[in-house]
Structure formats: C-alpha cells, structure tokens
C-alpha atoms as a PDB file:
ATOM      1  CA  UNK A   1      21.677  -7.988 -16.795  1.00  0.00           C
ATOM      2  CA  UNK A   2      19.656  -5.194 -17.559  1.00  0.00           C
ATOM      3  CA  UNK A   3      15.855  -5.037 -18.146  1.00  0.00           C
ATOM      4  CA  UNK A   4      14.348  -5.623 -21.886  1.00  0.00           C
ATOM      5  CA  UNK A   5      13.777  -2.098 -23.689  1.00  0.00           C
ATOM      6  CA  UNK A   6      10.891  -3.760 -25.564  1.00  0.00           C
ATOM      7  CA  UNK A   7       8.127  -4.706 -23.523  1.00  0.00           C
ATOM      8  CA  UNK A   8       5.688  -7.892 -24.941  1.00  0.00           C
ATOM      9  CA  UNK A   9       2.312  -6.432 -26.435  1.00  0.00           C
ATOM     10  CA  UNK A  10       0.517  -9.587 -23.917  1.00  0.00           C
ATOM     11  CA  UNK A  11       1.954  -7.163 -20.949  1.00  0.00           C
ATOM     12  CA  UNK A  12       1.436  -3.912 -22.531  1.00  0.00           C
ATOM     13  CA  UNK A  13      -2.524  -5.104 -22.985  1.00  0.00           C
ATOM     14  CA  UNK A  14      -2.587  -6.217 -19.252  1.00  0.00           C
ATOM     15  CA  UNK A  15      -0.879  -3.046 -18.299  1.00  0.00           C
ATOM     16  CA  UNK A  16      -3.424  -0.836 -20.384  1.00  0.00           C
ATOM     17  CA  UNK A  17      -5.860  -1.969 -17.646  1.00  0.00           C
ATOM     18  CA  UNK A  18      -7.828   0.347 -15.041  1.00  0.00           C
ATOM     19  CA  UNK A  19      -6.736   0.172 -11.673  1.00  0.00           C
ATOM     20  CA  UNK A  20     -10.092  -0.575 -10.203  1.00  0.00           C
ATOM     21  CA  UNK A  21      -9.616  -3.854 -11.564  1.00  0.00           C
ATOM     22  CA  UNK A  22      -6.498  -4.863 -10.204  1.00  0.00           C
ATOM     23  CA  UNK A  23      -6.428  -3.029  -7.010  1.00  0.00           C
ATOM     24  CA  UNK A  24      -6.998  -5.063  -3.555  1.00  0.00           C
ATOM     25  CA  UNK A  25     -10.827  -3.640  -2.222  1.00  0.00           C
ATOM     26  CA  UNK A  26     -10.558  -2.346   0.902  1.00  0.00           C
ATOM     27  CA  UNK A  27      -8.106  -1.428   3.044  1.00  0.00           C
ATOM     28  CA  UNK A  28      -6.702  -2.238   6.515  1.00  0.00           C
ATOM     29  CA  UNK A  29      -6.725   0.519   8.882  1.00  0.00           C
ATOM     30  CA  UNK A  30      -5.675   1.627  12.066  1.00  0.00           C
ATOM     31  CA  UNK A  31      -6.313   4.866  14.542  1.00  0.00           C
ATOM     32  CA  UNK A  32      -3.173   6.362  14.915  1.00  0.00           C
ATOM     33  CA  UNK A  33      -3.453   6.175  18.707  1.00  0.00           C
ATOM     34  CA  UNK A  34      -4.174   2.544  18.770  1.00  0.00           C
ATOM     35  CA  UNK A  35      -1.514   0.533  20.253  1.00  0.00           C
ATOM     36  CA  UNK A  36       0.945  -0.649  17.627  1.00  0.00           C
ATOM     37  CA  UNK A  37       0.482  -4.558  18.855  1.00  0.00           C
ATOM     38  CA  UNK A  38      -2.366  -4.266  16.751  1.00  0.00           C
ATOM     39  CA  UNK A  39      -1.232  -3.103  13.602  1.00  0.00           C
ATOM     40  CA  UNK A  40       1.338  -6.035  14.131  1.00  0.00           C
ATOM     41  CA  UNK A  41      -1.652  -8.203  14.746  1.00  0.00           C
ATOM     42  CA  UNK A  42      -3.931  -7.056  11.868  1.00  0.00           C
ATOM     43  CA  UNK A  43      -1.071  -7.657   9.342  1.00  0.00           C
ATOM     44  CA  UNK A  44      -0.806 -11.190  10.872  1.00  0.00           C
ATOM     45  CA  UNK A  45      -4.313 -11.731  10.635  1.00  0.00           C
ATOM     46  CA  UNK A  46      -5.276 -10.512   7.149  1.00  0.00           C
ATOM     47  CA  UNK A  47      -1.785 -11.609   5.348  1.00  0.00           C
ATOM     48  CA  UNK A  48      -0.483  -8.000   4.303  1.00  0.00           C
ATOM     49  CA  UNK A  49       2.371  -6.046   4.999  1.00  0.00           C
ATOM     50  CA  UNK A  50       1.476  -2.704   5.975  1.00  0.00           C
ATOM     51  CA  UNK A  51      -1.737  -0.832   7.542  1.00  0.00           C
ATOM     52  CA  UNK A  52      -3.091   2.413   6.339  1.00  0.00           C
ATOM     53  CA  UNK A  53      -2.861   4.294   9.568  1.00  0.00           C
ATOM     54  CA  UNK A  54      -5.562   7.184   9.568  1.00  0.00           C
ATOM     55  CA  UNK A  55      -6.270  10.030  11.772  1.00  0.00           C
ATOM     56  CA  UNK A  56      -8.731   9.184  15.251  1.00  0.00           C
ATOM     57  CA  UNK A  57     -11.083  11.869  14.376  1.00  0.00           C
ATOM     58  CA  UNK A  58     -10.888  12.511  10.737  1.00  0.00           C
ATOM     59  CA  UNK A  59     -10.012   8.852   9.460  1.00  0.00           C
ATOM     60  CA  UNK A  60      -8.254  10.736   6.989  1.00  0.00           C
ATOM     61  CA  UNK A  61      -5.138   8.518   5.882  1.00  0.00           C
ATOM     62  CA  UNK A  62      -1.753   9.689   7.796  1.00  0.00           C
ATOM     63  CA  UNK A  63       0.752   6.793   6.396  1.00  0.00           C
ATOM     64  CA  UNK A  64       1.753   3.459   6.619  1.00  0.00           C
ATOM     65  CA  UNK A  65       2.926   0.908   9.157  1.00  0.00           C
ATOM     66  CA  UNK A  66       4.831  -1.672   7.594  1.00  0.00           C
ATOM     67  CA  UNK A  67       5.884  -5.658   8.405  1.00  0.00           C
ATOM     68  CA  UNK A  68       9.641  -3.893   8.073  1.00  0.00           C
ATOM     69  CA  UNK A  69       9.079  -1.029   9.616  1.00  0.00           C
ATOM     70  CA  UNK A  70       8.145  -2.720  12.990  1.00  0.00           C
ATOM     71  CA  UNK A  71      11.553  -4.491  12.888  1.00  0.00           C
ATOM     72  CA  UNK A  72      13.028  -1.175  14.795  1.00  0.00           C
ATOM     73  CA  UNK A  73      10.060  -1.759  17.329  1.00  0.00           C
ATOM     74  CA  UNK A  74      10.557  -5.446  18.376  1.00  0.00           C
ATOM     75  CA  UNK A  75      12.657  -4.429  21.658  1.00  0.00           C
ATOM     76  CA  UNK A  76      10.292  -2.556  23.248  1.00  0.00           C
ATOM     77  CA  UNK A  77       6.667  -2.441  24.576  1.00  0.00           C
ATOM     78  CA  UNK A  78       4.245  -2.270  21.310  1.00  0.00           C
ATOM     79  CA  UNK A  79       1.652  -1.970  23.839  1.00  0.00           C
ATOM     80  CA  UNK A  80       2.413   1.554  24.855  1.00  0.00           C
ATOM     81  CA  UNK A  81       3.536   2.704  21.529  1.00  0.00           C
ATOM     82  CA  UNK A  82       0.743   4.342  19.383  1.00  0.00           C
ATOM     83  CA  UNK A  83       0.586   3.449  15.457  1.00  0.00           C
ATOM     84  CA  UNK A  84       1.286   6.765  14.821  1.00  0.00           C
ATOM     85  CA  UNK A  85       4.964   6.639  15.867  1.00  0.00           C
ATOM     86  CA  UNK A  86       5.758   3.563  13.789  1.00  0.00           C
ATOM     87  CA  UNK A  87       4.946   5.357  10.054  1.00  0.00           C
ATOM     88  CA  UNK A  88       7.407   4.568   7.830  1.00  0.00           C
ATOM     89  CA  UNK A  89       6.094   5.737   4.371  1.00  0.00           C
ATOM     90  CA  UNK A  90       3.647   8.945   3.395  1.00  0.00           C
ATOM     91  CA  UNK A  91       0.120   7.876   1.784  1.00  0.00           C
ATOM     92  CA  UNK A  92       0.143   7.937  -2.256  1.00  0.00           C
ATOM     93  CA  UNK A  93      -3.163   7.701  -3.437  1.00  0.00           C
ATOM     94  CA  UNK A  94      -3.597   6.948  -7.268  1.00  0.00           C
ATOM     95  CA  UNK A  95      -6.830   7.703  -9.194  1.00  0.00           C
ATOM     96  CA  UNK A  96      -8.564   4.119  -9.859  1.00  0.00           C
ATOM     97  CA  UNK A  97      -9.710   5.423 -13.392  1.00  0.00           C
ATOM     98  CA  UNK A  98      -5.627   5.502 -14.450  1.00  0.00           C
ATOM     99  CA  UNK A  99      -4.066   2.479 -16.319  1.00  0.00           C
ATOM    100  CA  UNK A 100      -1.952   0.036 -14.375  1.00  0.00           C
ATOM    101  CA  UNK A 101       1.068   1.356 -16.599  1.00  0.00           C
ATOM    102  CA  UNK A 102       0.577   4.690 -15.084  1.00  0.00           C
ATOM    103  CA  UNK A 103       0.482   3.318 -11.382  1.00  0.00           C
ATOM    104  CA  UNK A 104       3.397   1.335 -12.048  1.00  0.00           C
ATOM    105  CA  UNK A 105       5.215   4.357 -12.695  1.00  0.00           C
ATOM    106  CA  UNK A 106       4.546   6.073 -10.030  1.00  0.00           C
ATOM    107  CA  UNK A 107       5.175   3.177  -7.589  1.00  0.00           C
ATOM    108  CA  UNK A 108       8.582   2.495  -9.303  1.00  0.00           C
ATOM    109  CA  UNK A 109       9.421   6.351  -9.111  1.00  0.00           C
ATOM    110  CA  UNK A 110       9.338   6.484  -5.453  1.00  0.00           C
ATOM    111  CA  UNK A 111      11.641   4.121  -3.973  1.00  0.00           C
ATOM    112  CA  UNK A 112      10.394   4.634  -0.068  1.00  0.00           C
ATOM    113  CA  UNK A 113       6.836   4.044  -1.123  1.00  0.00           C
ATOM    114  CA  UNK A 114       5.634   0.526  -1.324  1.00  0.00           C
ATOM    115  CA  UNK A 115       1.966   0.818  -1.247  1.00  0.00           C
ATOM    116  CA  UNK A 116      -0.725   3.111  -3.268  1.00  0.00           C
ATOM    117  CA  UNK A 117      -3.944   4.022  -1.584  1.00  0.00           C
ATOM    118  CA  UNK A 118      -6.881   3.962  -4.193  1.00  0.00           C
ATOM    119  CA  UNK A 119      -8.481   7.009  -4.624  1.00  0.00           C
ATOM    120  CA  UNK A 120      -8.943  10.790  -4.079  1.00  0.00           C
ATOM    121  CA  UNK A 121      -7.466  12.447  -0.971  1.00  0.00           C
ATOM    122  CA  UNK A 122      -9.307  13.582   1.351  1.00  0.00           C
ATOM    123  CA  UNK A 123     -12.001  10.614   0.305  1.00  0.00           C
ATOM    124  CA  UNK A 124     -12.070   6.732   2.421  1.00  0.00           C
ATOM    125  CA  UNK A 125     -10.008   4.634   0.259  1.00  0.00           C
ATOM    126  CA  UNK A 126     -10.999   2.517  -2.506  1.00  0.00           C
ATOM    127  CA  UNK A 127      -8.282   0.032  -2.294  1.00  0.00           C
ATOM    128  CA  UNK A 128      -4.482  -0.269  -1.871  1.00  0.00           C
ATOM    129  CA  UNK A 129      -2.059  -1.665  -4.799  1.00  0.00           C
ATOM    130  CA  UNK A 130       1.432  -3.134  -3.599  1.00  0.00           C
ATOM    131  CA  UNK A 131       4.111  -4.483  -5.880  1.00  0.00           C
ATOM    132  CA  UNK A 132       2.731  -8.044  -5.770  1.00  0.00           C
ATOM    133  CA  UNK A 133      -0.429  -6.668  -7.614  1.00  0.00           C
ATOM    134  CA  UNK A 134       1.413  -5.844 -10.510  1.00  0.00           C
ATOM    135  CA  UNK A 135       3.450  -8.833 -10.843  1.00  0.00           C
ATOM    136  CA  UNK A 136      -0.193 -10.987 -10.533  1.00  0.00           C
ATOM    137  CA  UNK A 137      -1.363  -9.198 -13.763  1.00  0.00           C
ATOM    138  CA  UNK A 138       1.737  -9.176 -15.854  1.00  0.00           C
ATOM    139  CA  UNK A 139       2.155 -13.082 -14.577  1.00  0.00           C
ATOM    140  CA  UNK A 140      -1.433 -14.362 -14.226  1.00  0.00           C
ATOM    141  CA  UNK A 141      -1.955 -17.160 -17.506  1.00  0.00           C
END
C-alpha cells in the first residue's frame, strides 16, 4: 500500500504550523563524561527516548544517546562507560520559526536521525521534536 499523493487540507493547515508550537520545551541533557547509567536513568525518569549529550565544558550539543542505542551496552558496566561513547545519531537542530511541514522533511530525509534539536547551533536548545510530535498534530481532534 503506498502513501496518499494528496494530502487533506485539515493536515496541510496543522502542518503550516511553527515549530515553536509543537516542539517539546526543554531538553534532557547529559555531560558527555557522565556515566552512561544515567542517561539510561534520565530516559526512565522523564519518559523519552534519547538524551542530548553535550560537551562538559562548552554544553555545546555533541549527539544523542538513545533507548536503542543502549541495547549494544546492556552486557557491560554502564557505570564506567561515559555518555560520550554511547552516541548513536549527530545533533540536527531545526530553526523554531520553520513550519512543521518543513521539519518533517528534514526528519523523514535522514533515516539515522530520530530527534531535532530546536534552535541555532552553537545556541542552548529550545526544544527537541521526535516523530511522535508530528503524529500528535496531524492526529490531535
């Protein structure tokens, strides 16, 4: 079955809007030399499934630990492993001004890449859009 060529004007509206508005605030973070337990633990805790890990001393944003990409790391000590070694996926950032058309795009255009970091690089992040964001707004009544 292949997808419709013709997509509804109700989701063309809700994919007109900005991505400030649909993005998740915030983002969970984690120094690259903390211990990888606790990126496990902080995606436990808040419900997510990846952490923005981001440089000790610059806090600039380095990539992304996610729920699968620990899978490889279950065997061994996540004590003595540092985030840093457990990055599966670069940082994307996507301007929050751009329509959620655009950002679904760019997600779908990148296969390896399942998170966006809001915002400039170089800048703290606004907020992080996954693929569950997008199916919320096209879904939502």
């Amino acid at each position: 079955m292949s997808a419709p060529t013709d997509i509804p004007a109700r989701t063309a509206e809700r994919l007109a809007t900005p991505v400030r508005e649909i993005m998740r605030p915030g983002v969970i973070t984690i120094a690259e030399d903390s211990a990888l337990v606790y990126a496990k633990r902080a995606m436990v805790r808040h419900g997510v499934h990846a952490v923005l890990v981001v440089g000790s001393d610059t806090a600039r944003p380095l990539g992304w630990v996610t729920d699968h990409g620990l899978l490889r790391w279950l065997e061994h000590d996540m004590q003595a492993i540092a985030a840093r070694h457990a990055i599966t996926e670069p940082p994307r950032h996507i301007d929050p001004d751009v329509s959620a058309a655009i950002a679904l795009e760019t997600l779908a255009s990148m296969p390896a890449v399942t998170h966006l970091v809001v915002g400039e690089p170089g800048r703290p992040p606004q907020g992080v859009l996954a693929p569950m964001d997008f199916v919320d707004l096209v879904t939502r009544p």
